[in-house]
N, C-alpha and C. Protein backbone atom coordinates (compact mmCIF):
# COMPACT_ATOMS: atom_id res chain seq x y z
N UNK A 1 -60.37 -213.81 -73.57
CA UNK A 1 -60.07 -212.52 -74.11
C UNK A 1 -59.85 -212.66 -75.62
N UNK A 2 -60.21 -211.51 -76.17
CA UNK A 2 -60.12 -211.36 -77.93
C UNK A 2 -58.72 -211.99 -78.48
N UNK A 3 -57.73 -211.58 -77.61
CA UNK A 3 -56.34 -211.93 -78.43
C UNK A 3 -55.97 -213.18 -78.73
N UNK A 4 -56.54 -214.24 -77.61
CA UNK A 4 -55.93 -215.69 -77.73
C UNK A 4 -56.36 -215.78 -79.40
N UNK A 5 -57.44 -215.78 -79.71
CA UNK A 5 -58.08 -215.89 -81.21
C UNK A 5 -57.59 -214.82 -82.46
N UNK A 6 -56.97 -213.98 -81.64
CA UNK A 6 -55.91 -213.12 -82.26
C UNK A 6 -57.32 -212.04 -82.94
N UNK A 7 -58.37 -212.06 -82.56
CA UNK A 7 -59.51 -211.26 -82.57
C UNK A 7 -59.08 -210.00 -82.58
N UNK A 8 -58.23 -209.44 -82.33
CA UNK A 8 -58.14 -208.34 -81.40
C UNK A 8 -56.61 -207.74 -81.72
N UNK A 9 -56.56 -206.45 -82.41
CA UNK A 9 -55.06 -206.22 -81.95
C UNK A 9 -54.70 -205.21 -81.08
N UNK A 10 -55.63 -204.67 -80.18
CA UNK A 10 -55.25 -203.61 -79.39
C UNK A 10 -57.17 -203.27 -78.77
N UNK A 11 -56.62 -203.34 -77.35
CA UNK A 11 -57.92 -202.87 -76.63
C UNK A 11 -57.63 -201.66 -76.35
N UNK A 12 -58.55 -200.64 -75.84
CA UNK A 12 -58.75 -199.27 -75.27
C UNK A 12 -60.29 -199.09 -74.58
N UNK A 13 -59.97 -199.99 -73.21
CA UNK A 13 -61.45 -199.66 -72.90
C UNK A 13 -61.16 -199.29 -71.63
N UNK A 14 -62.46 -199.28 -70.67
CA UNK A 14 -61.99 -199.15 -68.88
C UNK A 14 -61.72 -200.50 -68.57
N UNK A 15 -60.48 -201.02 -69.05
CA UNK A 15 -59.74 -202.38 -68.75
C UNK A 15 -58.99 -202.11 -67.34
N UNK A 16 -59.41 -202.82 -66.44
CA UNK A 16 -58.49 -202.24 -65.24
C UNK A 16 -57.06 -203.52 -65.48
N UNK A 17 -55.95 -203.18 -65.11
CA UNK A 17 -55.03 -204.26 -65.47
C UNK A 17 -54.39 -204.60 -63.79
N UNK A 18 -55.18 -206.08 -63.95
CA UNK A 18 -54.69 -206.58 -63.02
C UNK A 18 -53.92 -208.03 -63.41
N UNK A 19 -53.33 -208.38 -62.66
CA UNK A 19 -52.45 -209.70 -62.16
C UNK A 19 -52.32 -210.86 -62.79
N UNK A 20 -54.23 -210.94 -62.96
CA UNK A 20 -54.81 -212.13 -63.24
C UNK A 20 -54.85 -211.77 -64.86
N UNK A 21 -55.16 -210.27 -65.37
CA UNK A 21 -55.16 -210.64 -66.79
C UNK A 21 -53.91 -210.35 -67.34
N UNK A 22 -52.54 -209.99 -67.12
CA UNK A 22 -51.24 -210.81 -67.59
C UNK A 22 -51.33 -211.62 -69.01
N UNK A 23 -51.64 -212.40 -68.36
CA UNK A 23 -50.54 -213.79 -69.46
C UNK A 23 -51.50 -213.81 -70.73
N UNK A 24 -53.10 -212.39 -70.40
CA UNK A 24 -53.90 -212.98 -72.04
C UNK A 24 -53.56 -211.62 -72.32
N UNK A 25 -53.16 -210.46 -72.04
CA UNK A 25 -53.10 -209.32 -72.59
C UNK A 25 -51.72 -208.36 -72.10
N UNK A 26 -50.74 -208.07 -73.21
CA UNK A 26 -49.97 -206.61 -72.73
C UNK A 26 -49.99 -205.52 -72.63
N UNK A 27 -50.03 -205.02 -71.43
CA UNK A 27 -50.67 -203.70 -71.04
C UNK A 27 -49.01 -202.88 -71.43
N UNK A 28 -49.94 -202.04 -71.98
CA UNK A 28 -48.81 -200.46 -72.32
C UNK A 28 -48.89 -199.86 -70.74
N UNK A 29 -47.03 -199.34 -70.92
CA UNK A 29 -47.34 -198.67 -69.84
C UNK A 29 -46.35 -197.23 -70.18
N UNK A 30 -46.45 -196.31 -69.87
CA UNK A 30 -47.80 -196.24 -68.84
C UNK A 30 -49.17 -196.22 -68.97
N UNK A 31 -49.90 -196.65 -67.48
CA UNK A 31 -51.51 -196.44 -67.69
C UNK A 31 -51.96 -194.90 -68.43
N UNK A 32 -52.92 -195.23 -69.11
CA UNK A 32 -53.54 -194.20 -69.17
C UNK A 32 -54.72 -193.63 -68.42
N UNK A 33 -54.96 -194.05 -66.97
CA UNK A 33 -55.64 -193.80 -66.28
C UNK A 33 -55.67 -194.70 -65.23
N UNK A 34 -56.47 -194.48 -63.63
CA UNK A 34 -56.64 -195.22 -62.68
C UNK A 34 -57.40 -194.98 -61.68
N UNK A 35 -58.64 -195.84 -61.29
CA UNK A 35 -59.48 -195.24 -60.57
C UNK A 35 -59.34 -196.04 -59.53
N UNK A 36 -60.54 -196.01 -58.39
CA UNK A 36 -60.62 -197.17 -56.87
C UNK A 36 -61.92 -197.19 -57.24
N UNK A 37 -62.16 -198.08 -56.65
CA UNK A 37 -63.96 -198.65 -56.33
C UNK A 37 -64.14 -198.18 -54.88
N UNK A 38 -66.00 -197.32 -54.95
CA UNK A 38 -65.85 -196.92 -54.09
C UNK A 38 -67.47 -196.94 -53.04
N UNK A 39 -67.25 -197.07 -52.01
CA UNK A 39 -69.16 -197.06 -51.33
C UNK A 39 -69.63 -195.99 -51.72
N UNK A 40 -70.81 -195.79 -52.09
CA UNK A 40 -72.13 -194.21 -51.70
C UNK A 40 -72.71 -194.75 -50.80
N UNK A 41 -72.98 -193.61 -49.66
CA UNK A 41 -74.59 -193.92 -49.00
C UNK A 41 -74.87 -192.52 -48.91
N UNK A 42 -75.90 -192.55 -48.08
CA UNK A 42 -76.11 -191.92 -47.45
C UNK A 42 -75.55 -190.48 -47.19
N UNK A 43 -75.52 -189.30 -47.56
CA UNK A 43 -75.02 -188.49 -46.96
C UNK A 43 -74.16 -188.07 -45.08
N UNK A 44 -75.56 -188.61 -44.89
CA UNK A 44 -75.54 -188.25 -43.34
C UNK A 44 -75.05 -189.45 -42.64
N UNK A 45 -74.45 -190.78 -43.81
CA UNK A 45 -74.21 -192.38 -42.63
C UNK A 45 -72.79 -191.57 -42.13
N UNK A 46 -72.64 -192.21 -41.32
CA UNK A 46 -71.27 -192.40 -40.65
C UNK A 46 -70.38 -193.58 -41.15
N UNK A 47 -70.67 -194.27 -41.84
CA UNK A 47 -69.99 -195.45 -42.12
C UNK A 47 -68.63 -194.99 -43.16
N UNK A 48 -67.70 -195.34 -42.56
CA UNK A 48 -66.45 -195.14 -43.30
C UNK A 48 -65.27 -196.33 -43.19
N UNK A 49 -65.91 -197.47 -42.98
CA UNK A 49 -64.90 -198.33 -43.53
C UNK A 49 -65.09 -199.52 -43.16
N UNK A 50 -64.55 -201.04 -44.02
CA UNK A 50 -65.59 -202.19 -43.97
C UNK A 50 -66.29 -202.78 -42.76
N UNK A 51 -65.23 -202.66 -41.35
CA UNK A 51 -65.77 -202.81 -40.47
C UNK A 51 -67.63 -202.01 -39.97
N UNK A 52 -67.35 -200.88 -40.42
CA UNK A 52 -69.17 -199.94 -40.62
C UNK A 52 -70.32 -200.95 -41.15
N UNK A 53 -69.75 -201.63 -42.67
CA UNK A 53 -70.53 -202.13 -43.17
C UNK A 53 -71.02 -203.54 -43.12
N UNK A 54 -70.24 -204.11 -42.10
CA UNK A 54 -70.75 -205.97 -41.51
C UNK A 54 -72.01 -205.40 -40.84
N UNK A 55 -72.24 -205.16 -40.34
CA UNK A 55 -73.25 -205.15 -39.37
C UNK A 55 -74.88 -204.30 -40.09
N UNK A 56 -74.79 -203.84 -41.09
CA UNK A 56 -75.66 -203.28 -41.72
C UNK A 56 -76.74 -203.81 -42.84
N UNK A 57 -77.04 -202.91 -44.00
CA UNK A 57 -77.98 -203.71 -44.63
C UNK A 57 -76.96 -204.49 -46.03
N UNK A 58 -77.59 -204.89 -46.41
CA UNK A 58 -76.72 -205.42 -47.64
C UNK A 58 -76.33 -204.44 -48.44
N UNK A 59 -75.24 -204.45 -49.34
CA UNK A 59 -74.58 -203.40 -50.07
C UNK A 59 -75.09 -204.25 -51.58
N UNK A 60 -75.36 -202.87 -52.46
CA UNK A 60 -75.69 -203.53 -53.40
C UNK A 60 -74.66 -203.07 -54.93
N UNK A 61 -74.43 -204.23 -55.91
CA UNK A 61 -73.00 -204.33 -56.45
C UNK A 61 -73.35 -204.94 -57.65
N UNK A 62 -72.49 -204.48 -58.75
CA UNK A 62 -72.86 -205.14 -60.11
C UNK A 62 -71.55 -206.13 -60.49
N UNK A 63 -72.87 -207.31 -60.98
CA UNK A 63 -73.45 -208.49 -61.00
C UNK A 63 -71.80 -208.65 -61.42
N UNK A 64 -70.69 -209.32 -61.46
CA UNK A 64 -69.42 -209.98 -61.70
C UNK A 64 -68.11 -209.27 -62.12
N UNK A 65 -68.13 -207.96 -61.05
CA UNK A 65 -67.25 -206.78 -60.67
C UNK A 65 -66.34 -207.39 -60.24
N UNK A 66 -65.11 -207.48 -60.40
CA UNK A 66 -63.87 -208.41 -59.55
C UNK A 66 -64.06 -207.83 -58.39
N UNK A 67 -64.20 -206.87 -57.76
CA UNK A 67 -64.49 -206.18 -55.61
C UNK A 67 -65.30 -206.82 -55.37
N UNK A 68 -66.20 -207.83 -56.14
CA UNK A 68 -67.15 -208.33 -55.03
C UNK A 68 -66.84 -208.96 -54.40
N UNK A 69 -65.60 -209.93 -54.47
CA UNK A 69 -65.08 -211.07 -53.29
C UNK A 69 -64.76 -210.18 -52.54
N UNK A 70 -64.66 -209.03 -52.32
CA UNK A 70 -63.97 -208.25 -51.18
C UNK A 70 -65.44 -208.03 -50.05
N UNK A 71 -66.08 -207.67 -50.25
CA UNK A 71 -67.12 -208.09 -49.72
C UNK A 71 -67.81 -209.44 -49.04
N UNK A 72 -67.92 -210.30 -49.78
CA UNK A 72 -67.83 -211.28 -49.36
C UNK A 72 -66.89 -212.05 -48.46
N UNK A 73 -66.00 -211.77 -48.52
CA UNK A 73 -64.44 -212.25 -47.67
C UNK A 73 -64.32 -211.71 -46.56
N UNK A 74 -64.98 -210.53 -46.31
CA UNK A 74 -65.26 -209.50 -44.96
C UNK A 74 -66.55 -209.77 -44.45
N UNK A 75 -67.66 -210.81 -45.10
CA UNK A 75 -68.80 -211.36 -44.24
C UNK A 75 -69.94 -209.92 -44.36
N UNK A 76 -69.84 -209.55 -45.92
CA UNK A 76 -71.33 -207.93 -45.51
C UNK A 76 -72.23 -208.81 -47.04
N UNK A 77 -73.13 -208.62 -46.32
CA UNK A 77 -74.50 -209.36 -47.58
C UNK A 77 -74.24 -208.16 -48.25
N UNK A 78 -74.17 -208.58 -49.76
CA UNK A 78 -74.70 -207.93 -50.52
C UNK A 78 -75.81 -208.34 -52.02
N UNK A 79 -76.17 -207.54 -52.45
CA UNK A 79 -77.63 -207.66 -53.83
C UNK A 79 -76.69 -207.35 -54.72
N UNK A 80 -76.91 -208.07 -55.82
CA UNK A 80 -76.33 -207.95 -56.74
C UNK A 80 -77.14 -207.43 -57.65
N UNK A 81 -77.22 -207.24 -58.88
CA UNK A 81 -77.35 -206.21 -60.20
C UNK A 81 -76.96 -206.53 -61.35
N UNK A 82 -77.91 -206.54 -62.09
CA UNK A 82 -76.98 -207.36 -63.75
C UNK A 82 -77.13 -205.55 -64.63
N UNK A 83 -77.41 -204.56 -64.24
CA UNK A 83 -77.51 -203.33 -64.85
C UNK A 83 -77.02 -202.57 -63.82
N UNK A 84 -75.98 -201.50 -64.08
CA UNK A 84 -75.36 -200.86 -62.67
C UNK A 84 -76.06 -199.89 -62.90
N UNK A 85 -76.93 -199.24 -64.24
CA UNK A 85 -77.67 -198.16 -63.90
C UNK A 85 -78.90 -198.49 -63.15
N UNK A 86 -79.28 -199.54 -63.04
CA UNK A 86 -80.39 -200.28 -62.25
C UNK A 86 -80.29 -200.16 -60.90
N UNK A 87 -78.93 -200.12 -60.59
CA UNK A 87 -78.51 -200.23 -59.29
C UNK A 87 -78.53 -199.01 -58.76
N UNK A 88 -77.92 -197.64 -59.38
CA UNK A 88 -78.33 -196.56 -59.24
C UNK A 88 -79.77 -196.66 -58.54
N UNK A 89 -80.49 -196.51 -59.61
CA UNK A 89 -82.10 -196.27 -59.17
C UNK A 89 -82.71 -197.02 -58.08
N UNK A 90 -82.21 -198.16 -57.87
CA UNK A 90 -82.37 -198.86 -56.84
C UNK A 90 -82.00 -198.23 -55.20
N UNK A 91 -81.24 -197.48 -55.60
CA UNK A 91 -80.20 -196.75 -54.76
C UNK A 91 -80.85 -195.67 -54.39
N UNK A 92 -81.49 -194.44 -55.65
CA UNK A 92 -82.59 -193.27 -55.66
C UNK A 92 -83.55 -193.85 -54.69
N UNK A 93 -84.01 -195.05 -54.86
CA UNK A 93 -85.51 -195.07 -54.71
C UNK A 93 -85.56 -196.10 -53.33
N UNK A 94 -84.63 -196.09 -52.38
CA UNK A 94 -84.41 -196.79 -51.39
C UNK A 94 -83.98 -198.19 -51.23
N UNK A 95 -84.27 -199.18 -52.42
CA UNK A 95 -83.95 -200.47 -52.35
C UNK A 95 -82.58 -200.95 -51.82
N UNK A 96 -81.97 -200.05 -51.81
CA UNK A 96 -80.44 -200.13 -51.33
C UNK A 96 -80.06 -198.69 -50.91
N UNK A 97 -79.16 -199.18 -49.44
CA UNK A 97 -78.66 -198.31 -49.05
C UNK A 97 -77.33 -197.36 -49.14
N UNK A 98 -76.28 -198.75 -49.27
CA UNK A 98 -75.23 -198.37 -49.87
C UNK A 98 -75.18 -199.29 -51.26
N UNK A 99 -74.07 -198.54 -52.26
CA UNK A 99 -74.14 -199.25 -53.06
C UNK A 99 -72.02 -199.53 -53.78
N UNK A 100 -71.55 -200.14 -54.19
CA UNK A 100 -70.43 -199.70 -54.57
C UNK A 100 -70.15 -200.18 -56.09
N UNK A 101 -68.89 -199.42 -56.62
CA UNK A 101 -68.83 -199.57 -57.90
C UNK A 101 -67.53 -198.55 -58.15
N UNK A 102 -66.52 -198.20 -59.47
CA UNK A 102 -66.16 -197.57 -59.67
C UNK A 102 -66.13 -196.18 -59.84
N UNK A 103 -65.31 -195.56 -59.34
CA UNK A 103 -65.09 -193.96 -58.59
C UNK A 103 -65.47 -192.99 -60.25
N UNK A 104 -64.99 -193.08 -61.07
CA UNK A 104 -65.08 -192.59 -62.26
C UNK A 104 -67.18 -193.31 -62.88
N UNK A 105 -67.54 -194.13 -62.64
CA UNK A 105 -69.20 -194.33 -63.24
C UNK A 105 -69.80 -193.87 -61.77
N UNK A 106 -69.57 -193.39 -60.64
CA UNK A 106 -69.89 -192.70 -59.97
C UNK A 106 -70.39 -190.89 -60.01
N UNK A 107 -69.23 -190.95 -60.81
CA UNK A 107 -68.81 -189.46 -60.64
C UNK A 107 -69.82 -188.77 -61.07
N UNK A 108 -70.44 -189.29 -62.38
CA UNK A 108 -71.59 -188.84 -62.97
C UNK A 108 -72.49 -188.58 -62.59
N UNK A 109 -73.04 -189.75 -61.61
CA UNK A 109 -74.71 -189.71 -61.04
C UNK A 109 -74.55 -188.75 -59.81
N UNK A 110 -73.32 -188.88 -58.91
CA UNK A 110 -73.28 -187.76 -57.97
C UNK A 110 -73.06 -186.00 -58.11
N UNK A 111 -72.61 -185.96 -59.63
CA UNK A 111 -72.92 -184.86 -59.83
C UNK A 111 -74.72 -184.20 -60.17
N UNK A 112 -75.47 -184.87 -60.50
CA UNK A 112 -76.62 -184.85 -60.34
C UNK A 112 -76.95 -183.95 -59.30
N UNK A 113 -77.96 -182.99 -59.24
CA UNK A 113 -77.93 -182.21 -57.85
C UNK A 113 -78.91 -182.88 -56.61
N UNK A 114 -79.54 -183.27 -57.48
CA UNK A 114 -80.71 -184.22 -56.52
C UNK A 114 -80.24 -185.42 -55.63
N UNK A 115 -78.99 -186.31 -56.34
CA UNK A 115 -79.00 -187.69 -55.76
C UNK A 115 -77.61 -186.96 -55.53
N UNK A 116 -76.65 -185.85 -55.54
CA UNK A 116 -75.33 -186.00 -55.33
C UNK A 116 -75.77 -184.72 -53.73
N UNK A 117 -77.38 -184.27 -53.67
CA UNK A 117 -77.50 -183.77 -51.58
C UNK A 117 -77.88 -185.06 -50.72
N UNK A 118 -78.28 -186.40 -51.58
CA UNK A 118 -78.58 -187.19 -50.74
C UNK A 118 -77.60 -188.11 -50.70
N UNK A 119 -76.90 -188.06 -51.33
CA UNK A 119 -75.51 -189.61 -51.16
C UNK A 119 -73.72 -188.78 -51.58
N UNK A 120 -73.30 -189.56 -50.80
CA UNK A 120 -71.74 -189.10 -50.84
C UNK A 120 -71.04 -190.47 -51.33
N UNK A 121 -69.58 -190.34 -51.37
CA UNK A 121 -68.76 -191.42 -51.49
C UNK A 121 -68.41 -191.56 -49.72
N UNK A 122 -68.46 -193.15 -48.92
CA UNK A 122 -68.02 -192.96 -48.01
C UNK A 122 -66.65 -193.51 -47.46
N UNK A 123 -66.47 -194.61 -48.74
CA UNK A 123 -64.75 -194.85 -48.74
C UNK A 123 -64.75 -195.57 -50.00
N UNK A 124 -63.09 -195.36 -50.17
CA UNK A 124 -62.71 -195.63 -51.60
C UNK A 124 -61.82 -197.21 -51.19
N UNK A 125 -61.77 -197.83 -52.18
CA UNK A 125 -60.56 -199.01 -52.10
C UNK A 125 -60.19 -199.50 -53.31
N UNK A 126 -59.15 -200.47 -53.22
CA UNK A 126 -58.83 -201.29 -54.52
C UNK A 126 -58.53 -200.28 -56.14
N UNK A 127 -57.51 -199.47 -55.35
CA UNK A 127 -57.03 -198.31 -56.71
C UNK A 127 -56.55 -199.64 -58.32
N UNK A 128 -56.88 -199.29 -58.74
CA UNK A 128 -56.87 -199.80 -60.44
C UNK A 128 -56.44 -199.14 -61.31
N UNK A 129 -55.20 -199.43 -61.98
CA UNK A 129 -55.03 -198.78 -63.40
C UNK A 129 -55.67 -199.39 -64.47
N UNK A 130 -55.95 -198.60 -65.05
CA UNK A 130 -56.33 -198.59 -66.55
C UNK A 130 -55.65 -198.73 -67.56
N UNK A 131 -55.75 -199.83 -68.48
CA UNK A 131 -54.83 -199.81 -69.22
C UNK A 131 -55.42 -200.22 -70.84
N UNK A 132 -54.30 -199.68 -71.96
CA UNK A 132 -54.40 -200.19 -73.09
C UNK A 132 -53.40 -201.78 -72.97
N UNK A 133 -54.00 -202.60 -74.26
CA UNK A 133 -53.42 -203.91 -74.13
C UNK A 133 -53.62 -204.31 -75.75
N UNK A 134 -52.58 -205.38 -75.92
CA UNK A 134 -51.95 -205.61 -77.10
C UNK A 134 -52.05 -206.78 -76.93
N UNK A 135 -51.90 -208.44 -77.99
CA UNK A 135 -51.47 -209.06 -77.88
C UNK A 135 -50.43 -209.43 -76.55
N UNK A 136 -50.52 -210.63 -76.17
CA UNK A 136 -49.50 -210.68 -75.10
C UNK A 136 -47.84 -211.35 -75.69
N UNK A 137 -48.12 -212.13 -77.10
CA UNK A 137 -47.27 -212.36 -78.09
C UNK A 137 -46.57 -211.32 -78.40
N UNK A 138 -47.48 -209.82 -78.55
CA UNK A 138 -46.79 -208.82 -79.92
C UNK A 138 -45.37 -208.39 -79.68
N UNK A 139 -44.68 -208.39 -80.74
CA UNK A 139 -43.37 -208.03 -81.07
C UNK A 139 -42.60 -206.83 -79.88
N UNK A 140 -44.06 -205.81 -79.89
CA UNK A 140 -43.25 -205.15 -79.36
C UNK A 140 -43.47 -203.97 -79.80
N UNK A 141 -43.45 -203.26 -80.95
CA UNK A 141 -43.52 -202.51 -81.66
C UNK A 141 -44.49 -201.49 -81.56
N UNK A 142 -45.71 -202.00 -81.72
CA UNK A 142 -47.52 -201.52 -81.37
C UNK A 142 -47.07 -201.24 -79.72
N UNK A 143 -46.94 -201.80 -79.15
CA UNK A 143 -46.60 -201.48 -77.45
C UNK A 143 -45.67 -200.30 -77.47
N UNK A 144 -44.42 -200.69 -78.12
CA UNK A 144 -43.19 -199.06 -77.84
C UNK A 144 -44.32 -197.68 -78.27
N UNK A 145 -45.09 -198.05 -79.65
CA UNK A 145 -45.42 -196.84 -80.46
C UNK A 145 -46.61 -196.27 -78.93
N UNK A 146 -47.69 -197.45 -78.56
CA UNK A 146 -48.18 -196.64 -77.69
C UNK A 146 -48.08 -196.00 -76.28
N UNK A 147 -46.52 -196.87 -76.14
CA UNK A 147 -45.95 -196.46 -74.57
C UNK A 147 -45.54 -194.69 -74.88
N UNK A 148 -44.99 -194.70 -76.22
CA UNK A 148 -44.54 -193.51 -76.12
C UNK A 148 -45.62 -192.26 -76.41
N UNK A 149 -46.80 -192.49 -77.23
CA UNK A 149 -48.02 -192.03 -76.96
C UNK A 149 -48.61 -191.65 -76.00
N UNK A 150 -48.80 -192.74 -75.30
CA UNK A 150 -48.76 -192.46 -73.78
C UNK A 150 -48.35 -191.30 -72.56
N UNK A 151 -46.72 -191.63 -73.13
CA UNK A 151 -45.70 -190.73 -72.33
C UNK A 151 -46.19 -189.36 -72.78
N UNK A 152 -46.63 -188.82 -74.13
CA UNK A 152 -46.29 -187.94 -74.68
C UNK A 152 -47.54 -186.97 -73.96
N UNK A 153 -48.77 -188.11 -73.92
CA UNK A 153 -50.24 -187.41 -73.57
C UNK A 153 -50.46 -186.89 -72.14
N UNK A 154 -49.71 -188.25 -71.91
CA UNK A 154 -49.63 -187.49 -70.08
C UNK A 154 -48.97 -186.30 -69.80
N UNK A 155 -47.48 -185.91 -70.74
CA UNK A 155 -46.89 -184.98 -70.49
C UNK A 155 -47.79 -183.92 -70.72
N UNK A 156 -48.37 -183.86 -72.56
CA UNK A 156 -49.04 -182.50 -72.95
C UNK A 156 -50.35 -182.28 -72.77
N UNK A 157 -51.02 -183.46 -71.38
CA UNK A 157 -52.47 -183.17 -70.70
C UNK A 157 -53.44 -183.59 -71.48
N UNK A 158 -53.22 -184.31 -72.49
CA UNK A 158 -54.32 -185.19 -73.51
C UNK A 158 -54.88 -186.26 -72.40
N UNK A 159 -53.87 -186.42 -71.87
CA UNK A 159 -54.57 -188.14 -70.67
C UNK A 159 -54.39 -187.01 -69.24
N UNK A 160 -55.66 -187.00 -68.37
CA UNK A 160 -55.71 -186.24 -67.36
C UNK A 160 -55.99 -186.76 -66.31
């Protein structure tokens, strides 16, 4: 991460803050957002939850998503993807049946009218906050100013 090299004095991206990134980055809190990762298929599958998806075709997933061990650890093949808009189209055009990824870079392509009568979300998992992050050193200061930023946006609907 940018900060060890001190690269960096403050991220703001779709950083999900988990566990593991701790000790290289301090997440302000509160989040300013939080999504789940989630399956599409099919409109019409029935499949609603991992047990549905062992027994099926491979799920297809971009290329070094932290959910992919979740998949794997439950025994469902899946294709991987080094472009998730690739994976999309892959998805349009049959190469894959289900596909998963975050609920928010979803949201987009299923609003589409074309690909959002042929595919649904069919379950969500692994909710994630979002977070800004600071030095894991910093004083303190940059963190209070944006915790209370934070507080202020969520209250007056700037962060939704």
């Amino acid at each position: 991460m940018l900060f060890r090299s001190r690269g960096a004095d403050l991220v703001i991206a779709t950083m999900g803050h988990t566990v593991q990134r701790d000790p290289n980055a301090g997440f302000v809190r509160p989040h300013y957002y939080g999504s789940r990762t989630v399956v599409v298929g099919p409109a019409s599958s029935t499949v609603r939850d991992w047990d549905d998806l062992r027994a099926g075709p491979a799920v297809c997933l971009p290329l070094g998503a932290s959910f992919n061990i979740l998949f794997v650890q439950r025994h469902i093949r899946v294709l991987t993807f080094d472009n998730a808009t690739a994976m999309v189209d892959a998805l349009r055009f049959g190469q894959c049946v289900f596909a998963a990824h975050d609920d928010t870079f979803f949201a987009r392509h299923l609003a589409d009218p074309a690909l959002g009568a042929r595919f649904a979300i069919r379950f969500g998992f692994a909710p994630l906050p979002w977070g800004m992050a600071v030095p894991p050193d910093d004083s303190g200061q940059l963190r209070d100013l944006l915790a209370a930023l934070s507080l202020s946006w969520h209250r007056d609907g700037t962060f939704l």
